[in-house]
Protein backbone atom coordinates (compact mmCIF):
# COMPACT_ATOMS: atom_id res chain seq x y z
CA UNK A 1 101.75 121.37 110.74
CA UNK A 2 98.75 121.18 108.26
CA UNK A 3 99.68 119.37 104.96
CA UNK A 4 97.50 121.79 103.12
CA UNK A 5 98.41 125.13 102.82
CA UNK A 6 95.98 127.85 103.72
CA UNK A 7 92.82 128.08 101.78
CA UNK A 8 93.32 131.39 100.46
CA UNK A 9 96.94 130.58 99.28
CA UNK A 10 95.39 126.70 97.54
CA UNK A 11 92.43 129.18 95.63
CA UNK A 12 95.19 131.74 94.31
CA UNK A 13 97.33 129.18 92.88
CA UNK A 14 95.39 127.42 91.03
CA UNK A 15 92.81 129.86 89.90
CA UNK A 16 96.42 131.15 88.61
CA UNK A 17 97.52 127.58 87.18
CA UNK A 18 100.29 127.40 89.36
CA UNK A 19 103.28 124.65 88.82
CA UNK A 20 104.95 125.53 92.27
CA UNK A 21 101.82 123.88 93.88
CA UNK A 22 102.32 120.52 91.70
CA UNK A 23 102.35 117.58 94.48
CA UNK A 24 101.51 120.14 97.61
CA UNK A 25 97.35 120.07 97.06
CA UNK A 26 95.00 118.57 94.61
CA UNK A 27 92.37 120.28 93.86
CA UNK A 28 88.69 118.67 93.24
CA UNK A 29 85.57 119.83 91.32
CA UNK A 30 82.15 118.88 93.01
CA UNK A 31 80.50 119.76 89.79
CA UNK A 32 82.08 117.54 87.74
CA UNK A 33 83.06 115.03 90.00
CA UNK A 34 86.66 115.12 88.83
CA UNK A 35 89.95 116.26 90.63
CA UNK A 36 93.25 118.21 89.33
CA UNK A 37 96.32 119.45 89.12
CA UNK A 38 96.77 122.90 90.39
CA UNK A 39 97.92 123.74 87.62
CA UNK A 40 95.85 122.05 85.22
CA UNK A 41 94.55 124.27 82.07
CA UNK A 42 90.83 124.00 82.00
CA UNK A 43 88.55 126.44 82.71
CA UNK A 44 88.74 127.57 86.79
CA UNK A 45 85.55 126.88 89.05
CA UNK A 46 84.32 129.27 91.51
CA UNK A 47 85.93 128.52 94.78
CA UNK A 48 82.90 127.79 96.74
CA UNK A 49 81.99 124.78 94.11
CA UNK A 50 86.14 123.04 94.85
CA UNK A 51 87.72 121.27 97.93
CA UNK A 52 91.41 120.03 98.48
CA UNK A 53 93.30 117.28 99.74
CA UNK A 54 96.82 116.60 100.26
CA UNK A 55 97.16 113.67 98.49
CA UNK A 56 95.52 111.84 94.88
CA UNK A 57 94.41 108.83 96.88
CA UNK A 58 92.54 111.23 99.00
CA UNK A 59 90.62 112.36 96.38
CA UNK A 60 89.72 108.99 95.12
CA UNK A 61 88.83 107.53 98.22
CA UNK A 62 86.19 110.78 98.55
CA UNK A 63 84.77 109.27 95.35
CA UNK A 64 86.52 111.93 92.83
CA UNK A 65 87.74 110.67 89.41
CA UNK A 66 91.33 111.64 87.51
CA UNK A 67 91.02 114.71 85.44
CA UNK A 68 91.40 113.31 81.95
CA UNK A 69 93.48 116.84 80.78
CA UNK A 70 95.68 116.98 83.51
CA UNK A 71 95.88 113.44 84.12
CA UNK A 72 97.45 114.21 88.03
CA UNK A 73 97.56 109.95 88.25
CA UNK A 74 99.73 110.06 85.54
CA UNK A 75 102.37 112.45 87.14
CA UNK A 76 101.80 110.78 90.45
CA UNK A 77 105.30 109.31 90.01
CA UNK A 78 107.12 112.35 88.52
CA UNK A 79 108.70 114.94 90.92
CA UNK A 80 107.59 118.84 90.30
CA UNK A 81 110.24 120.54 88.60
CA UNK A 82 111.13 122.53 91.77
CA UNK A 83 111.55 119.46 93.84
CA UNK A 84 113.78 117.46 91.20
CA UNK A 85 115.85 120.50 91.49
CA UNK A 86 115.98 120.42 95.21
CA UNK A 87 117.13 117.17 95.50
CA UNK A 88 119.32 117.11 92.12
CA UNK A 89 121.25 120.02 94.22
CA UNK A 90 121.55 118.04 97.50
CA UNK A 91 122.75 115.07 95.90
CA UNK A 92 125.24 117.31 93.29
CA UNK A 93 126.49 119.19 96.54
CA UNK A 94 127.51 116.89 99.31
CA UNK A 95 127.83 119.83 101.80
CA UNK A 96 124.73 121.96 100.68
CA UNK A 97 122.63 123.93 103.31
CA UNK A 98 119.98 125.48 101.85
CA UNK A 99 118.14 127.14 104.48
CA UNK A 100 114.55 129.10 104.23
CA UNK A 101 116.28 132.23 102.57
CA UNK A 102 117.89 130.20 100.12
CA UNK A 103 114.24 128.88 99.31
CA UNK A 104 112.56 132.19 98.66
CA UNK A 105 115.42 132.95 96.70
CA UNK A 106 114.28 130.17 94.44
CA UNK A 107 110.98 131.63 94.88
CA UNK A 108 109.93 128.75 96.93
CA UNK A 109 107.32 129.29 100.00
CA UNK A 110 109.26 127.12 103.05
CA UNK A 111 106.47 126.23 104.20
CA UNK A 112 104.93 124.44 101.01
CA UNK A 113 108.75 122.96 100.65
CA UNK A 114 108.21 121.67 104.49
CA UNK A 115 104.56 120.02 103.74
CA UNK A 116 105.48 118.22 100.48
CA UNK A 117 108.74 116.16 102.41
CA UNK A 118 106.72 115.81 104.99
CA UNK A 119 103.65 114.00 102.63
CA UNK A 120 106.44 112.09 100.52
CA UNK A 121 109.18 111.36 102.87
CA UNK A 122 107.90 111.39 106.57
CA UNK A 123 110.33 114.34 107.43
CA UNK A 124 110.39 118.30 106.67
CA UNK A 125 113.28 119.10 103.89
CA UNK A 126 115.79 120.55 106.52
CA UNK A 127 115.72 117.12 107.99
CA UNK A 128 115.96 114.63 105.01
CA UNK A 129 118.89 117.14 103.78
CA UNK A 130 120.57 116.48 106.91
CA UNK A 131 119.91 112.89 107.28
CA UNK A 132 121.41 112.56 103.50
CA UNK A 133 124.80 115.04 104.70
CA UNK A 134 125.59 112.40 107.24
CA UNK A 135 124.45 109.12 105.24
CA UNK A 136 126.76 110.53 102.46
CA UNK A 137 129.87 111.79 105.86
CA UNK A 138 129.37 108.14 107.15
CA UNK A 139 130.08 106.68 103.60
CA UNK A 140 133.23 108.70 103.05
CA UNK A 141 134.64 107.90 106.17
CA UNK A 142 134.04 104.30 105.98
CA UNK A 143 136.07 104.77 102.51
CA UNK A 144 138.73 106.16 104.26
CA UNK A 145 138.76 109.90 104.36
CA UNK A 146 139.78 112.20 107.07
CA UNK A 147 137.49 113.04 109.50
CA UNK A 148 138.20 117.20 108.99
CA UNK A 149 137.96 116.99 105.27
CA UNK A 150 134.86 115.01 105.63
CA UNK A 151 133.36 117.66 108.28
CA UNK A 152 134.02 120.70 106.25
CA UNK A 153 133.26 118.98 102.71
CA UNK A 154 129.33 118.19 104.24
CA UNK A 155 128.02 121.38 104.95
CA UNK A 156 129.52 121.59 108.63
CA UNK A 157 131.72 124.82 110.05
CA UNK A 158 133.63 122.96 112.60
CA UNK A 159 134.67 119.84 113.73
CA UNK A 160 132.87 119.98 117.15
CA UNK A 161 129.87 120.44 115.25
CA UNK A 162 130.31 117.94 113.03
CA UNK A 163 131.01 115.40 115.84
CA UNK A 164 128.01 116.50 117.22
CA UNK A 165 125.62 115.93 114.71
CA UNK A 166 127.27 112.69 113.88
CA UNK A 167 127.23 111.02 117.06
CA UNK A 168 123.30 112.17 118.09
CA UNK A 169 122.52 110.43 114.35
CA UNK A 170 124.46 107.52 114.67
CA UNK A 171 125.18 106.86 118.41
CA UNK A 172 128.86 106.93 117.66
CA UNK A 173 131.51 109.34 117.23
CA UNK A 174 133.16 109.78 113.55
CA UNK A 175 136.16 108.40 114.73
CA UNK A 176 134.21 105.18 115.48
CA UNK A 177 132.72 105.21 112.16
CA UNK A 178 133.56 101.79 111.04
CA UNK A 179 131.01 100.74 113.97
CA UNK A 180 128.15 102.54 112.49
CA UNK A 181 125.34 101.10 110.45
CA UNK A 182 122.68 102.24 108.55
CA UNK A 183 119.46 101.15 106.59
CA UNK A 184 119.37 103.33 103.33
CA UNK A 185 115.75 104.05 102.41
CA UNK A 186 114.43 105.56 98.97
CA UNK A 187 110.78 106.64 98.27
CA UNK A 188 109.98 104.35 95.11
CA UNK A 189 106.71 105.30 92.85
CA UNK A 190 104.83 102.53 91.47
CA UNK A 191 101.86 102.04 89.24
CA UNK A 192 99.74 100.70 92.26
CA UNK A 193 100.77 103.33 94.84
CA UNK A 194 104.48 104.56 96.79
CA UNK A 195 106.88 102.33 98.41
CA UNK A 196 109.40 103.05 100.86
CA UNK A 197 112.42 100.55 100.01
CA UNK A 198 114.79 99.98 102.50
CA UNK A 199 118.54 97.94 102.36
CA UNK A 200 121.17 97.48 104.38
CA UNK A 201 125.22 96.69 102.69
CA UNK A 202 123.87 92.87 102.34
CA UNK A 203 120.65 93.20 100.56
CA UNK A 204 116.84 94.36 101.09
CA UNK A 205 115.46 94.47 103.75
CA UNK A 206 111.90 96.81 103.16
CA UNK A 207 109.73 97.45 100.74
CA UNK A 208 106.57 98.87 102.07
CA UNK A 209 103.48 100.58 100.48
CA UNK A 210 103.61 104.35 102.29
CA UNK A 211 100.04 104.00 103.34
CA UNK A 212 100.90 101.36 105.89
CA UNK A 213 99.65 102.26 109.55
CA UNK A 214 102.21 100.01 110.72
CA UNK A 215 104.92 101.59 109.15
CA UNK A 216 106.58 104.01 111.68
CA UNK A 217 106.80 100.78 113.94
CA UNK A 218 107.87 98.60 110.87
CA UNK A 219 110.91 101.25 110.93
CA UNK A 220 111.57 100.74 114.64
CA UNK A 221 111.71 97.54 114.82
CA UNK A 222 114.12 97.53 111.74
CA UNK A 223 116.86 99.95 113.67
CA UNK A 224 116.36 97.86 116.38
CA UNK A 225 117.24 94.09 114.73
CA UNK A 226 119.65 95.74 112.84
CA UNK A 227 121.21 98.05 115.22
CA UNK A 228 121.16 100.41 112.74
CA UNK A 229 120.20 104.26 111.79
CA UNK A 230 117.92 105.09 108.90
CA UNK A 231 119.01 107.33 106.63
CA UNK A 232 117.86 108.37 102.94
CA UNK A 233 120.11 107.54 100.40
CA UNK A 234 120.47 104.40 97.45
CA UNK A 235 122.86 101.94 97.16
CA UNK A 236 123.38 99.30 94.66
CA UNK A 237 120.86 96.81 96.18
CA UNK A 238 118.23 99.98 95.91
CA UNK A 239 119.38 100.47 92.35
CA UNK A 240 118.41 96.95 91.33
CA UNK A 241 115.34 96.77 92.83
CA UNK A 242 114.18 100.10 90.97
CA UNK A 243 114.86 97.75 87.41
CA UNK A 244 114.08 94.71 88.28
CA UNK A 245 110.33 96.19 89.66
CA UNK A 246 110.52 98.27 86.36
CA UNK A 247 110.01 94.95 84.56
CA UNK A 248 108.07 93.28 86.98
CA UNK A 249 105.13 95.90 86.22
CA UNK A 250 105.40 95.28 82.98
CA UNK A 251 104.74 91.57 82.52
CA UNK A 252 108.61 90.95 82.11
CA UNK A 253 110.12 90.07 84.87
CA UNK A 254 109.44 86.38 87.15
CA UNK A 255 111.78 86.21 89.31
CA UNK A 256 113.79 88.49 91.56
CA UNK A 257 117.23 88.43 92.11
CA UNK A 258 118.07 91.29 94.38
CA UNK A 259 119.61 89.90 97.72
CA UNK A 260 116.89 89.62 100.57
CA UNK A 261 117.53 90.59 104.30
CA UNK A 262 115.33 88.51 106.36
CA UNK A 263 114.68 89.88 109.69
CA UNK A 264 112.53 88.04 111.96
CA UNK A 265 111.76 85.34 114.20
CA UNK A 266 112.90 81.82 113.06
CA UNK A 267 109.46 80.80 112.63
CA UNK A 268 108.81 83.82 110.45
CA UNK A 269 112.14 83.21 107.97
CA UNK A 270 110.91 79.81 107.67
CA UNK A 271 107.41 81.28 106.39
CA UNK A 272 108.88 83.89 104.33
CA UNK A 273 111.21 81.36 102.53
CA UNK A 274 108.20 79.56 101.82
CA UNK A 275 106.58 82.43 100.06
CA UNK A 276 109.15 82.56 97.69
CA UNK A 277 108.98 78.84 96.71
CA UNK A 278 104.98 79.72 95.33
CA UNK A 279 105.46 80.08 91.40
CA UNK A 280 104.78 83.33 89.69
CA UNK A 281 101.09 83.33 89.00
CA UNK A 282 99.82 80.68 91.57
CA UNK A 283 98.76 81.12 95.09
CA UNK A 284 98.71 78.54 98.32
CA UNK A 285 96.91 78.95 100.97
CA UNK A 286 97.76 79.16 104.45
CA UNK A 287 96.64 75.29 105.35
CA UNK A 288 99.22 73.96 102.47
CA UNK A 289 101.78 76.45 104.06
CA UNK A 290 101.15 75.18 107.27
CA UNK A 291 101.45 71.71 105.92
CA UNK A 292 104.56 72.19 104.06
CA UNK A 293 106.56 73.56 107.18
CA UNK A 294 105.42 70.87 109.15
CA UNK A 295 103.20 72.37 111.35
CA UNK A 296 99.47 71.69 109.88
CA UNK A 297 97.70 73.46 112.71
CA UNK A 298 99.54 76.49 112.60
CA UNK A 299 97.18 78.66 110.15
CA UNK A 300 96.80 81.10 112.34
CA UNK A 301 100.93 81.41 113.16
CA UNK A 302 100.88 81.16 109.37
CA UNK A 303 98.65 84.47 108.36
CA UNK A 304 100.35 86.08 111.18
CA UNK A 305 104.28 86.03 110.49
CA UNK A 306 102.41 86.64 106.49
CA UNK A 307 100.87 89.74 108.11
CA UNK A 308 104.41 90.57 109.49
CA UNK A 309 106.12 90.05 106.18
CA UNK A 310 108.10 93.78 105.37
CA UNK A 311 109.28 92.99 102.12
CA UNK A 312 105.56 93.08 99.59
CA UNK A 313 105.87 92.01 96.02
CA UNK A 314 109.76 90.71 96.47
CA UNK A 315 108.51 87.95 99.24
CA UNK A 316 105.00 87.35 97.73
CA UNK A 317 102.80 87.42 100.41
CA UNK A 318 100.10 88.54 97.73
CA UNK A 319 100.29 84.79 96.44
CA UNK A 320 98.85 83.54 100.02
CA UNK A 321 94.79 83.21 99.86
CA UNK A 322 92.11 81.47 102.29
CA UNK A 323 91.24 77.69 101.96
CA UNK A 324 88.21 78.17 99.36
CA UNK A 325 90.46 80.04 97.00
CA UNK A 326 89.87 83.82 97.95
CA UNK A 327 91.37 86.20 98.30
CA UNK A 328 92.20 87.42 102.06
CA UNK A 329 93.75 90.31 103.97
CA UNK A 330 96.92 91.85 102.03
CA UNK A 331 98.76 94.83 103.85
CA UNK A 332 98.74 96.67 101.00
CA UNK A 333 94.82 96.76 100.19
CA UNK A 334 93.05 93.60 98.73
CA UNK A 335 92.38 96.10 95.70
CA UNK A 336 96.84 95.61 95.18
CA UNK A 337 96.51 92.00 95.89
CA UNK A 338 94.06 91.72 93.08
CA UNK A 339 96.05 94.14 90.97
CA UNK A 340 99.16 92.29 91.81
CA UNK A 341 97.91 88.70 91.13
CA UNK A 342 96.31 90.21 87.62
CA UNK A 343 99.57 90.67 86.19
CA UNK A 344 101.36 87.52 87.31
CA UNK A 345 98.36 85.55 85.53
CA UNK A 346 99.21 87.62 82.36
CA UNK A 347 95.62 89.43 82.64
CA UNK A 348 96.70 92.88 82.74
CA UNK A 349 100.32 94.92 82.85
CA UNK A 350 101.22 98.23 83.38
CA UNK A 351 102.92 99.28 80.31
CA UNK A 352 104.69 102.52 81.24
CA UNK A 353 105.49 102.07 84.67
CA UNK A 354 106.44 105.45 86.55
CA UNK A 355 109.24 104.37 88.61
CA UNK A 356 111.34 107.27 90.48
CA UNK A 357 113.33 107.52 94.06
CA UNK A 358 113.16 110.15 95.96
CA UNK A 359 117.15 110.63 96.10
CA UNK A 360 116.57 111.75 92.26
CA UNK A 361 119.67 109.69 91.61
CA UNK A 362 117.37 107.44 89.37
């Protein structure tokens, strides 16, 4: 489906300064050169004189500047109101369904609710509620409950369906749930753009900007080291990363100490390991990284398993730059290397950092 919502719809809301449309369109003046909130308060151009995109970095990447009133950069990290209560009810009510009806009845449009997961999360609402109903069945039974209290306390009418659903999800029957593994994954906003974070019960094990092309494969070839279904949710590994990255952004925090998941090749751990050996504020390049792991004509093998790297900022592959000192490729943008290298030097910090996961458990 389209991630904008028809054109009609986009110039009725927010002619009409609508809050409901918060984080489904942005809205962009060719006048002025600036770009909006829908439901920003200044004075409403014609129609024929505004486009739309889906997302803010859209806008600026068309050459459009933040609205200084609105400030839509500002909120970029902040849920609308309607989706913090979406999610604030699927995480208060472990067997919630709420279905289209149940969306109008909030006086929601299902298929604005649909585009926004889709933009944030990668999956339409119905989906990431069901995804979180089983992350949240497979945690109970691992604790120890019954398998028909569990089924009937997560939204399901029977057991047959609850096996079901279960085993397509996880590959294993409820009864077998002890088997089953899973990578927990929370949407993470940060003052340089959204991450998708990822852990498993040991430690982290993603943290990816959401712009990645790479990133649908990134998550197959997690589930497939791992063995392992992704699923949204947080755990206590998620939880630290959201502080410790908190103070990170704002000059205050050197070191990590969140476990790490390494998942590669052993040539890859051993260049990974090496990244986190290059002190806060410096950089290496890739010959002294070949050097150091004994291998001086591996540059190349080097930048590659850098490349491959899926935990950014944690395992600092923005610390890596060319032999003369510059800076190189980065995953994430050279614009975030630059950023990111800026406040480890003590040049620049973001002092409010918007920080927020997606489960809205934050």
């Amino acid at each position: 489906m389209s991630l904008l919502p028809p054109t009609e719809e986009m110039i009725r809301a927010y002619q009409a300064s609508d809050t409901a449309y918060n984080g489904i369109f942005y809205v962009a003046v060719k006048m002025t050169g600036i770009f909006c909130l829908p439901s920003c308060a200044a004075r409403k151009p014609y129609p024929k004189n505004v486009e739309f995109f889906a997302t803010p970095d859209e806008a600026l990447f068309a050459g459009y500047r933040p609205c200084k009133r609105c400030r839509p950069l500002e909120k970029l990290g902040q849920l609308p109101e309607w989706a913090e209560s979406l999610l604030r009810d699927v995480e208060a009510y472990a067997g919630s369904r709420l279905k289209d009806d149940d969306l109008r009845a909030r006086g929601l449009d299902p298929a604005n609710v649909r585009r926004f997961f889709l933009k944030r999360y990668g999956q339409t609402f119905q989906a990431y509620t069901r995804a979180r109903r089983l992350g949240k069945a497979l945690n109970a039974l691992q604790q120890g409950a019954a398998i028909d209290e569990v089924a009937l306390g997560y939204g399901y009418e029977s057991h047959s369906g609850f096996r079901e659903a279960f085993t397509r999800l996880f590959g294993q029957a409820p009864g077998q749930s002890h088997e089953a593994a899973c990578i927990v994954v929370a949407w993470l906003e940060t003052p340089i753009g959204r991450l998708v974070s990822g852990a498993t019960s040991e430690g982290i094990c993603l943290l990816e900007f959401t712009d990645r092309p790479i990133l649908e494969a990134e998550f197959a070839a997690l589930q497939k080291r791992f063995g392992a279904v992704i699923v949204p949710g947080t755990n206590v590994h998620l939880e630290q990363l959201q502080v410790e990255l908190a103070h990170y952004f704002t000059g205050h925090l050197r070191q990590f100490s969140v476990p790490l998941v390494l998942a590669g090749t052993p040539f890859q751990e051993d260049v990974w390991r090496s990244l986190l050996d290059i002190p806060y504020g410096e950089t290496r390049s890739y010959d002294e990284l070949a050097k150091k792991l004994g291998h001086p004509n591996a540059q190349r093998a080097v930048g590659q398993a850098n490349g491959a790297n899926r935990i950014s900022i944690l395992v600092p592959c923005h610390r890596v730059v060319n032999k003369q000192g510059k800076l190189a490729g980065y995953g994430g943008g050279v614009w975030r290397k630059q950023l990111l290298l800026a406040l480890e030097r003590g040049e620049r910090a973001f002092e409010q950092p918007s920080l927020e996961y997606a489960t809205g458990t934050a």
